[in-house]
Protein backbone atom coordinates (compact mmCIF):
# COMPACT_ATOMS: atom_id res chain seq x y z
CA UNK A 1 31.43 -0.05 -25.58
CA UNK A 2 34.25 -1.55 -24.37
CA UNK A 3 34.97 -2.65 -20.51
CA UNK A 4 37.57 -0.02 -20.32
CA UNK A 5 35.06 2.70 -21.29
CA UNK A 6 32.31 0.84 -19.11
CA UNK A 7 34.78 1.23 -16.39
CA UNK A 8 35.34 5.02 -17.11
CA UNK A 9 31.80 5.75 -17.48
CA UNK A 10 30.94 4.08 -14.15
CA UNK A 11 33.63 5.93 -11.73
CA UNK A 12 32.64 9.64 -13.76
CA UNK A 13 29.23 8.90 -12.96
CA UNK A 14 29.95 8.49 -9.16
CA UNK A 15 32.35 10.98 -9.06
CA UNK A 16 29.81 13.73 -10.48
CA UNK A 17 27.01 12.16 -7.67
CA UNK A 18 29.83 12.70 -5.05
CA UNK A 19 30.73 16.10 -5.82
CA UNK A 20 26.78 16.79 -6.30
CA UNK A 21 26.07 15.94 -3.28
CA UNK A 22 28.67 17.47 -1.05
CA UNK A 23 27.94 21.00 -2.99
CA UNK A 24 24.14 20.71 -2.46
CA UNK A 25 25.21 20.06 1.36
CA UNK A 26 26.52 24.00 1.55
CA UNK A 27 23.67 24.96 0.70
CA UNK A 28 21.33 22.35 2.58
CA UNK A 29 23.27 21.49 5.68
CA UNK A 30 25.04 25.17 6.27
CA UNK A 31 23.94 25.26 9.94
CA UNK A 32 25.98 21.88 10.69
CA UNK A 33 28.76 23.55 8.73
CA UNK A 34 28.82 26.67 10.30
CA UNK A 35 28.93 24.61 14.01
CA UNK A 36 32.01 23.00 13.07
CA UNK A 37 33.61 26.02 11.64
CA UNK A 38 33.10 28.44 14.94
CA UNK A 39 34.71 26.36 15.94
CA UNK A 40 37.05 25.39 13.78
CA UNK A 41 37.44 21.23 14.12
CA UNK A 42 38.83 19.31 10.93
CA UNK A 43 38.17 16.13 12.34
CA UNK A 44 34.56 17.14 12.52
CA UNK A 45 34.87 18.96 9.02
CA UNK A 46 36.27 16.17 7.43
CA UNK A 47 33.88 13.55 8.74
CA UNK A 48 31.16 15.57 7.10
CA UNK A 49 32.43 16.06 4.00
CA UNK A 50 33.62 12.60 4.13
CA UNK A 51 29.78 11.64 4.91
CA UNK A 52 28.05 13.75 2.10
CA UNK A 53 30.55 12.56 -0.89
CA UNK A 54 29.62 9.04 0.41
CA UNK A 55 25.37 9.80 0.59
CA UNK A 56 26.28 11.62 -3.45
CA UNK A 57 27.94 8.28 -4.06
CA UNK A 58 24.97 6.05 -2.94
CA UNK A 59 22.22 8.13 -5.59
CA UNK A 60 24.76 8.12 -8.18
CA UNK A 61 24.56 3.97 -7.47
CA UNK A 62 20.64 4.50 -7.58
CA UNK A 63 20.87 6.89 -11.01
CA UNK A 64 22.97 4.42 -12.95
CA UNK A 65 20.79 1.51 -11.64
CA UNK A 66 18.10 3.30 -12.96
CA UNK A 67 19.75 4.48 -16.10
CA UNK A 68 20.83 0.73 -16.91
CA UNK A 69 17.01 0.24 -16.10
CA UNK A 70 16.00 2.89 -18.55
CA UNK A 71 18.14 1.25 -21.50
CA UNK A 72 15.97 -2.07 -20.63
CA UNK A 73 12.27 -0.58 -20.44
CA UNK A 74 13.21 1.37 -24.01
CA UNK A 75 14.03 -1.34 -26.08
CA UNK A 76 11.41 -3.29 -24.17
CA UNK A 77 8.77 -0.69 -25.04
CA UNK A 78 9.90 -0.26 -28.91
CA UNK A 79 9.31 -3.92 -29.18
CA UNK A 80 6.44 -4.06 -28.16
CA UNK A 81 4.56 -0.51 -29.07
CA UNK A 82 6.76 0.14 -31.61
CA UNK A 83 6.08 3.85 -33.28
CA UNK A 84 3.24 4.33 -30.60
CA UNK A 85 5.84 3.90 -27.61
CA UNK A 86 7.06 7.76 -27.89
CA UNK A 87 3.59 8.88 -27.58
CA UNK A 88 2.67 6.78 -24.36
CA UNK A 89 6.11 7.80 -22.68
CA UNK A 90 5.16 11.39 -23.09
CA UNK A 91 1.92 10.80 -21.22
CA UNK A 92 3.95 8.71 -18.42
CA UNK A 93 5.73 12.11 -18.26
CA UNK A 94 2.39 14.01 -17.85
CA UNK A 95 1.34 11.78 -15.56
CA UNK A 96 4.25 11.72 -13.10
CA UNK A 97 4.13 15.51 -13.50
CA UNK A 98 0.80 15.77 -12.64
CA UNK A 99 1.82 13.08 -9.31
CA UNK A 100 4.65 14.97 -8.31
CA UNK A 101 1.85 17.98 -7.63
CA UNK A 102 -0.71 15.86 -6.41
CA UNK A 103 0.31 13.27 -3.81
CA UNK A 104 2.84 15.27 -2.03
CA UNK A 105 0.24 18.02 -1.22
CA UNK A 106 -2.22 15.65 -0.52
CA UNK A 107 0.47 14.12 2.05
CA UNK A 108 0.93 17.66 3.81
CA UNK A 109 -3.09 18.27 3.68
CA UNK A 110 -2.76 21.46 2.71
CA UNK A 111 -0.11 22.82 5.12
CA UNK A 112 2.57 23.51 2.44
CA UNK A 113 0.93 26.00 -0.28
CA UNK A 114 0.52 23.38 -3.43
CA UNK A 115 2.15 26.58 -5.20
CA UNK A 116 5.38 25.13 -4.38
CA UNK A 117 4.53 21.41 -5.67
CA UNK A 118 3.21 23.08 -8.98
CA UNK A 119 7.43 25.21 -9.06
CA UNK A 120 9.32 21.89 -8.36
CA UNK A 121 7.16 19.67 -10.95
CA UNK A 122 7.47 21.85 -13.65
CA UNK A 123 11.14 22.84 -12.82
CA UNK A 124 12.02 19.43 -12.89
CA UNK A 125 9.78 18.60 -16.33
CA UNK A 126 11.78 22.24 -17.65
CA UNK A 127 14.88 20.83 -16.67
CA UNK A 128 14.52 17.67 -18.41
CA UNK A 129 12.54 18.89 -21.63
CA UNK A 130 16.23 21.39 -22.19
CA UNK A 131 18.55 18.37 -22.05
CA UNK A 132 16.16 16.34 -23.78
CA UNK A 133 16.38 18.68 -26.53
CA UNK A 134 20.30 18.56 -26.34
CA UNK A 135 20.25 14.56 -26.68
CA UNK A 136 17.90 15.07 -29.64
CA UNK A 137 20.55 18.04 -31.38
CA UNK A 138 23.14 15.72 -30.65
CA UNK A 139 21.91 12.64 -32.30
CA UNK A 140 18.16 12.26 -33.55
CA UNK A 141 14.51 13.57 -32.87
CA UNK A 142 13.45 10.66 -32.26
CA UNK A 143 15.56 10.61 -28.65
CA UNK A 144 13.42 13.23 -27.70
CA UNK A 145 10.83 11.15 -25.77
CA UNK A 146 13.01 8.72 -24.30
CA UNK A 147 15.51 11.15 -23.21
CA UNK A 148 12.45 13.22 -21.11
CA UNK A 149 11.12 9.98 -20.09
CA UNK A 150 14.46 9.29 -18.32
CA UNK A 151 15.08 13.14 -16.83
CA UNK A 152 11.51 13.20 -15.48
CA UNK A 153 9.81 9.37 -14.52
CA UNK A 154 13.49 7.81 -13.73
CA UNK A 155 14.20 10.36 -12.16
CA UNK A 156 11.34 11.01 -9.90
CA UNK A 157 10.97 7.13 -9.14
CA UNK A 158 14.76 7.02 -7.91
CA UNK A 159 13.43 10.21 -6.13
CA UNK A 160 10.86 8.29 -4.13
CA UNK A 161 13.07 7.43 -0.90
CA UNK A 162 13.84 10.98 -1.07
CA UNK A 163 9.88 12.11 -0.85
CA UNK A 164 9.00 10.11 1.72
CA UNK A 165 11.55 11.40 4.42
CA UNK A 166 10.32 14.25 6.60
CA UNK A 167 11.40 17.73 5.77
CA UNK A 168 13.30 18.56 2.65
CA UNK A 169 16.94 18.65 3.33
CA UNK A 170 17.50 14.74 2.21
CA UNK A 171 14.84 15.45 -0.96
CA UNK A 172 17.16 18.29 -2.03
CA UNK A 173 20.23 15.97 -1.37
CA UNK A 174 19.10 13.56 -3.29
CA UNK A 175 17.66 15.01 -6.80
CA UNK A 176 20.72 17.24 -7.41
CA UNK A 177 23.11 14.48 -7.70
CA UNK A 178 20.48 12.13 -9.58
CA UNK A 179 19.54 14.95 -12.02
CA UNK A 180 23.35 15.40 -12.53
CA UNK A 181 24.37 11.98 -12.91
CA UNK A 182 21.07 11.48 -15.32
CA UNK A 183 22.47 13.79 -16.93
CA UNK A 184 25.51 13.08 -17.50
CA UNK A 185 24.83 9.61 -18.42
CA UNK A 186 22.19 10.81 -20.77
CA UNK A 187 24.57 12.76 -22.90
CA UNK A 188 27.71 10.37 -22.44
CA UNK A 189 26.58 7.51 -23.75
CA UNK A 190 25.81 8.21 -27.27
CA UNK A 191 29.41 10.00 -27.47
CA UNK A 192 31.02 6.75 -26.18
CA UNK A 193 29.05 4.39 -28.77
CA UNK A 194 30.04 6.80 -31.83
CA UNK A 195 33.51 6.52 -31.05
CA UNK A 196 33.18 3.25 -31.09
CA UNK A 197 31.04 2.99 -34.38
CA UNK A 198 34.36 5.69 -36.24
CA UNK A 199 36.74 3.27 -34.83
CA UNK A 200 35.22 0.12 -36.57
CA UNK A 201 34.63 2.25 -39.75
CA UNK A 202 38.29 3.26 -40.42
CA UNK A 203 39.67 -0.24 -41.34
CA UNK A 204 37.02 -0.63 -43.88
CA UNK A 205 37.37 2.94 -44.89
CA UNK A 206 41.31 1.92 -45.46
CA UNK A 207 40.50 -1.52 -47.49
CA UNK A 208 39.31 -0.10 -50.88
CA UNK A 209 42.60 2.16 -50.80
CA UNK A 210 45.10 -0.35 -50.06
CA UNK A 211 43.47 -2.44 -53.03
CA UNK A 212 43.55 0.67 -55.02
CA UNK A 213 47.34 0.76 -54.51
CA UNK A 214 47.94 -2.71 -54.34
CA UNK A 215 46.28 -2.69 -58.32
CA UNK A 216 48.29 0.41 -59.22
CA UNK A 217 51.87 -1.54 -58.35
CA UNK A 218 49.99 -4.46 -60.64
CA UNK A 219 49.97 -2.05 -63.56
């Protein structure tokens, strides 16, 4: 990948967080909307749009961190567990599952039904299992278990800030744009490479026929 695609990559990335995260503020901040729209003030309107593109911006910076992380602890892990390293990232997902039910209901103790813990772990693990299984259509089955590695313990440990805030508006303002940019990235990158991998293919692809012609005019 080139610095020109590295460049692309990293301003679609934070674009997608931005947008992300002003469209999960609708939904998660509609009271302060609707105060600024009766009555109408732009100023005011603008500001807060202004302000949630910029929060979408800062978790996209924390999802490509992470992703760039990711890329790092993978070919770490292969070198060192080799064919056993897809097995123990698939209990690390189990794991983090299982934490994602555990310690926030244990932090509520008991107030919030652990119903609703059990919903957002396994939405999140159902969520990364279907794009894991896009990444492995796309390329191999083999990027199966790093691809849900990435959707569900990246994810969730980018997602910590989030957690530990009180109430959920900021959690839900956060994981939307890092499961979008995830995903994004996720799916992107292996796209970019290839065309990078045809590119340096077609001159040697074009040698044997230029000495093919170059042997006919001989004759």
């Amino acid at each position: 990948m080139n610095s020109r695609k590295l460049v692309h990559f990293f301003f679609t990335t934070l674009i997608i967080g931005g947008i992300a995260g002003l469209i999960t503020s609708f939904f998660v901040k509609a009271e302060e909307y609707s105060l600024i729209l009766s009555p109408f003030d732009f100023m005011e309107l603008l500001g807060l749009v202004v302000f949630f593109i910029g929060i979408g911006f800062v978790f996209s910076m924390i999802s490509q961190t992470g992703f760039f992380a990711y890329l790092f602890i993978n070919r770490f892990g292969l070198s060192i567990f080799r064919s056993y390293w897809s097995t123990i990232q698939i209990v690390l997902v189990a794991f983090v599952v299982f934490d994602l039910i555990y310690f926030p209901y244990k932090a509520t103790q008991g107030t919030v039904s652990i119903f609703w813990y059990i919903l957002m772990s396994f939405a999140i693990l159902a969520y990364g299992w279907f794009i894991s299984e896009v990444k492995a259509q796309e390329t191999n089955r083999s990027a199966f278990a790093p691809a849900l590695f990435l959707m569900v313990v990246m994810t969730t440990l980018e997602w910590i800030p989030g957690l530990q805030t009180e109430g959920t508006d900021y959690a839900w303002l956060m994981i939307i744009p890092l499961l979008a940019c995830n995903t994004y990235q996720l799916l992107a990158l292996h796209r970019l490479t290839k065309k990078d991998s045809a590119k340096g293919k077609q001159p040697e692809a074009k040698q044997p026929a230029r000495k093919k012609k170059a042997g006919m005019n001989r004759a």
